[in-house]
N, C-alpha and C. Protein backbone atom coordinates (compact mmCIF):
# COMPACT_ATOMS: atom_id res chain seq x y z
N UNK A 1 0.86 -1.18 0.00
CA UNK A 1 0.00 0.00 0.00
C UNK A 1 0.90 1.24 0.00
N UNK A 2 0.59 2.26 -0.81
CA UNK A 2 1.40 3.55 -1.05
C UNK A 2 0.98 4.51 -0.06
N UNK A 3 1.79 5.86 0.20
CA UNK A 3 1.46 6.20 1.20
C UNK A 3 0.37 7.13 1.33
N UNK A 4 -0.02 7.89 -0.29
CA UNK A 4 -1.25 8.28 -0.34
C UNK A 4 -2.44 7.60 -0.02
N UNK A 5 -2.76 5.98 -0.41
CA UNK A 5 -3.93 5.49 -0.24
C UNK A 5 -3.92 5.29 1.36
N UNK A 6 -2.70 5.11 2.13
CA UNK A 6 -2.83 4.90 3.53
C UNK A 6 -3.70 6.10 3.75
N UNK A 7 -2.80 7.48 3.42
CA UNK A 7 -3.13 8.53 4.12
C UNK A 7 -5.12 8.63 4.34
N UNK A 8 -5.55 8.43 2.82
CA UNK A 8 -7.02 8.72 2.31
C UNK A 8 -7.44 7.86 3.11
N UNK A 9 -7.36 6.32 3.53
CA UNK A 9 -7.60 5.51 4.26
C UNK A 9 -8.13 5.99 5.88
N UNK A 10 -6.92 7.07 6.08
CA UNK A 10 -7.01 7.33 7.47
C UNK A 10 -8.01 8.36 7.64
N UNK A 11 -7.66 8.97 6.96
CA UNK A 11 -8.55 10.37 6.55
C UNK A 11 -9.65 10.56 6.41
N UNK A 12 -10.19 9.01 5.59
CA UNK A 12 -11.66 8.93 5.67
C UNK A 12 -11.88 8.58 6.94
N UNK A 13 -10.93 7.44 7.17
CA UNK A 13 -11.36 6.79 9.12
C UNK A 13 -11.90 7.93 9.76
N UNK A 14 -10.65 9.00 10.03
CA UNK A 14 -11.15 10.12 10.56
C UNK A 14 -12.28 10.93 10.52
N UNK A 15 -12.72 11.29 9.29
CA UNK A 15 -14.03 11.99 9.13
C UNK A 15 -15.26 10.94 9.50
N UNK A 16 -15.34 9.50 9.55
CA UNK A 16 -16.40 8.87 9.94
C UNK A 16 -16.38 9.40 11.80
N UNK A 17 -15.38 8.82 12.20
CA UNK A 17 -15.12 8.83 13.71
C UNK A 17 -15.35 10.44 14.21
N UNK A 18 -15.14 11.70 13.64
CA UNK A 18 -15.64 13.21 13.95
C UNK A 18 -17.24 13.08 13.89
N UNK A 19 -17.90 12.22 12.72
CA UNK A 19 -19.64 12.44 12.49
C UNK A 19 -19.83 11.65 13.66
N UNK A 20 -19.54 10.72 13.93
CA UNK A 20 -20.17 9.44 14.83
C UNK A 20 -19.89 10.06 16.22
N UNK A 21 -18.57 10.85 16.22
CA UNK A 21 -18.35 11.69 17.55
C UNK A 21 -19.87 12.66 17.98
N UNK A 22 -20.04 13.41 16.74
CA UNK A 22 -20.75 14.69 16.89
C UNK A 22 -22.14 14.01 17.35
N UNK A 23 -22.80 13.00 16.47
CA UNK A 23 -23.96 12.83 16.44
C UNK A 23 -24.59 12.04 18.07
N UNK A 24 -22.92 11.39 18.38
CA UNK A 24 -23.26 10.56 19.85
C UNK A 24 -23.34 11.36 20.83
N UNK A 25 -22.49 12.85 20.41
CA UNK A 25 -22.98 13.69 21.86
C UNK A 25 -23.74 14.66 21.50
N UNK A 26 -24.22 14.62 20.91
CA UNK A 26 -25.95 15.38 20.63
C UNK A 26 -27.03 14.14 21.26
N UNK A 27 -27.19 12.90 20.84
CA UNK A 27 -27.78 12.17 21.54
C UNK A 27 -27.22 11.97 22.84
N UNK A 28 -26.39 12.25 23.37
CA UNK A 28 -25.86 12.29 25.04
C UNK A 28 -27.01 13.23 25.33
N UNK A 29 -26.65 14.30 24.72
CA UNK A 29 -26.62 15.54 25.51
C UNK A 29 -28.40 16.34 25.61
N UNK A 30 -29.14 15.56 23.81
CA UNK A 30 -30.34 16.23 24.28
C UNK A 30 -31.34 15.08 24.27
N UNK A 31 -30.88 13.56 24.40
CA UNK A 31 -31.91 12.65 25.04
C UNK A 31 -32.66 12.20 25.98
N UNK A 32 -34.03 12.25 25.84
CA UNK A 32 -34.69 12.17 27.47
C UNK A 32 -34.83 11.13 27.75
N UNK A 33 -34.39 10.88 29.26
CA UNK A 33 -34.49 9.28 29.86
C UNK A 33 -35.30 9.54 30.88
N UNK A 34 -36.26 8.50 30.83
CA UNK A 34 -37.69 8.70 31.70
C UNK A 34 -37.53 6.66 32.01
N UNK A 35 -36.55 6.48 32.07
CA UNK A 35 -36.59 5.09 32.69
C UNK A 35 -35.40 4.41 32.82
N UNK A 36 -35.49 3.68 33.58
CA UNK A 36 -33.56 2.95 33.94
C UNK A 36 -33.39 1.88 32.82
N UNK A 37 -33.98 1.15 31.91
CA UNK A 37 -33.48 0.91 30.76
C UNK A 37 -32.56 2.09 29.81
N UNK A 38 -33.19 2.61 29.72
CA UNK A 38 -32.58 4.33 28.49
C UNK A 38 -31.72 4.30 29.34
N UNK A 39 -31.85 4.87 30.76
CA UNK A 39 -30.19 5.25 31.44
C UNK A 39 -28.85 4.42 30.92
N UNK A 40 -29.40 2.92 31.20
CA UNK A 40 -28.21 2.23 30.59
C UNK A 40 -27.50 2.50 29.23
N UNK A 41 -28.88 2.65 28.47
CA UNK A 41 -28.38 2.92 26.86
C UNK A 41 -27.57 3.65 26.92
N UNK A 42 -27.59 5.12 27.56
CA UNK A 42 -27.13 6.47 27.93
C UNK A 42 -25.69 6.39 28.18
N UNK A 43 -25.51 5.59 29.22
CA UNK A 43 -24.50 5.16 30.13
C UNK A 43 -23.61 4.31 28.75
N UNK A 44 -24.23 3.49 28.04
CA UNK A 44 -23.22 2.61 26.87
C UNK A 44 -22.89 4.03 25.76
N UNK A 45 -23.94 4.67 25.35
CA UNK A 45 -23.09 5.35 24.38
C UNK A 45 -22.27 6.28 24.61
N UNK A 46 -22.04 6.74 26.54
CA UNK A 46 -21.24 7.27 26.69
C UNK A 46 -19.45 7.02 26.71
N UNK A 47 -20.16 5.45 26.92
CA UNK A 47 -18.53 4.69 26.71
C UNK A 47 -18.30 4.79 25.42
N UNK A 48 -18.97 4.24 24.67
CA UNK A 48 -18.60 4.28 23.12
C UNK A 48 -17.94 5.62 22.75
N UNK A 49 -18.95 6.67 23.17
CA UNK A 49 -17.93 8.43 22.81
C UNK A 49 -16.70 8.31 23.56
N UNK A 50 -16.61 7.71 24.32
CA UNK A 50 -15.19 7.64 25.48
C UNK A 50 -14.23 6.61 24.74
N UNK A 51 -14.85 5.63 23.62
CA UNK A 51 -13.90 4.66 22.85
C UNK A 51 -13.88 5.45 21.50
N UNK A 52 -14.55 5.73 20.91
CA UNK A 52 -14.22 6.47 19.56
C UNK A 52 -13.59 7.99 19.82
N UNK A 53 -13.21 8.56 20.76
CA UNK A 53 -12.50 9.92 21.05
C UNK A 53 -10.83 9.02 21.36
N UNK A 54 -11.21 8.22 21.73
CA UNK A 54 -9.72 7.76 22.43
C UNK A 54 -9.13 6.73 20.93
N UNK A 55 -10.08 6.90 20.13
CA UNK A 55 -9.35 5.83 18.93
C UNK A 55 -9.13 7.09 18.12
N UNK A 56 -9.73 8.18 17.89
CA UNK A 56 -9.89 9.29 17.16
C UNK A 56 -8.07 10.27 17.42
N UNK A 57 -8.15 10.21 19.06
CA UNK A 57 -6.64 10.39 19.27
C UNK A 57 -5.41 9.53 19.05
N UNK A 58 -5.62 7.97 18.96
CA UNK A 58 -4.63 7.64 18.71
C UNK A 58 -4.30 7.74 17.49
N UNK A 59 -5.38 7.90 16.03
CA UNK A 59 -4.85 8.13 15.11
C UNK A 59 -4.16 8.89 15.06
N UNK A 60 -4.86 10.46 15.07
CA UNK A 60 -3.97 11.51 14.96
C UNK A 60 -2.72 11.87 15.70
N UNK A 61 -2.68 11.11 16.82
CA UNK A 61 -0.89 11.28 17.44
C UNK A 61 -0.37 9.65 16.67
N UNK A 62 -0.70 8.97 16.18
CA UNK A 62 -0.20 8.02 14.76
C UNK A 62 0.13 9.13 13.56
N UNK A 63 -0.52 10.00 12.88
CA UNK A 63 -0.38 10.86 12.45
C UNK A 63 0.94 11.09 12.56
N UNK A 64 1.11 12.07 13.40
CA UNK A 64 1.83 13.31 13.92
C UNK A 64 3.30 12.68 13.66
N UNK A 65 3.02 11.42 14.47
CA UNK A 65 4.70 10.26 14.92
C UNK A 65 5.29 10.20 13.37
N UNK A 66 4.12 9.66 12.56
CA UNK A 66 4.64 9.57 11.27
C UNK A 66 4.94 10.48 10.03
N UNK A 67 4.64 12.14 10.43
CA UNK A 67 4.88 12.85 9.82
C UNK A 67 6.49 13.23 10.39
N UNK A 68 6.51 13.38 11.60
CA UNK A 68 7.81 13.50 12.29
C UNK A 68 8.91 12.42 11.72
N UNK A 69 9.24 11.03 12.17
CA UNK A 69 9.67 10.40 11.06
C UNK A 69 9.91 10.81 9.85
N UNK A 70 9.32 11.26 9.08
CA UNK A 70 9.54 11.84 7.56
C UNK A 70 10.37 12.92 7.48
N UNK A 71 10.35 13.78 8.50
CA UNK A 71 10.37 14.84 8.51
C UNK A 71 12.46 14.76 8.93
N UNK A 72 12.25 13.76 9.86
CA UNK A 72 13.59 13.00 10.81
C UNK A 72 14.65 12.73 8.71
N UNK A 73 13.97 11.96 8.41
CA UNK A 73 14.50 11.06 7.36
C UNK A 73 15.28 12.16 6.20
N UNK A 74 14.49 13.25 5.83
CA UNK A 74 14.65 14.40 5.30
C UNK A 74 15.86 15.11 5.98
N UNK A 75 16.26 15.42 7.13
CA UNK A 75 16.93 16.03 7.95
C UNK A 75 17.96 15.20 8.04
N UNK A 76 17.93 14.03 7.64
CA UNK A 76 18.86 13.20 7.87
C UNK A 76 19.74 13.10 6.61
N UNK A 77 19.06 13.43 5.84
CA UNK A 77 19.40 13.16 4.35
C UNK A 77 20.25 14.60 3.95
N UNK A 78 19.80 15.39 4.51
CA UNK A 78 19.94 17.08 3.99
C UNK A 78 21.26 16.92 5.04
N UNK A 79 21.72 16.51 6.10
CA UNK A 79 22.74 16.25 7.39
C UNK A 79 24.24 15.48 6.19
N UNK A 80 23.87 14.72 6.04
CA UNK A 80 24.78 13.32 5.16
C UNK A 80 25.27 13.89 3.94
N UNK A 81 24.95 15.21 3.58
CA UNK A 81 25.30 15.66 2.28
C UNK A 81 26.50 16.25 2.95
């Protein structure tokens, strides 16, 4: 795999995981629970926003590591001359 299709790969990952972010804490935030079933629901999709924010960060500090790297490799190269 080349490193553009990775990138688009991730990129889309990312933009699913921002909608699925947004839309789970709008349903956090303006759903009415009028019974201890719903609470639970409540209570699960809060974990889920608590698992897709925490997968949402590891990409982007995956990101970051691997732009750095590149960035290392370049500097290294421009050093050796």
């Amino acid at each position: 795999m080349n490193d553009d299709s990775e990138y688009l790969e991730i990129s889309s990952t990312l933009e699913i995981l921002e909608d699925q972010i947004k839309i789970l804490s709008e349903k956090i935030k303006s759903g009415r629970i009028k019974d201890t079933k719903k609470e639970e629901i409540r209570i699960k999709w809060i974990r889920t926003l608590g698992y897709l924010c925490k997968t949402y960060a590891q990409i982007k500090e995956s990101q970051k590591m691997e732009e750095l790297e590149k960035e290392m490799e370049v500097l290294k190269k421009v050093l050796e001359k």
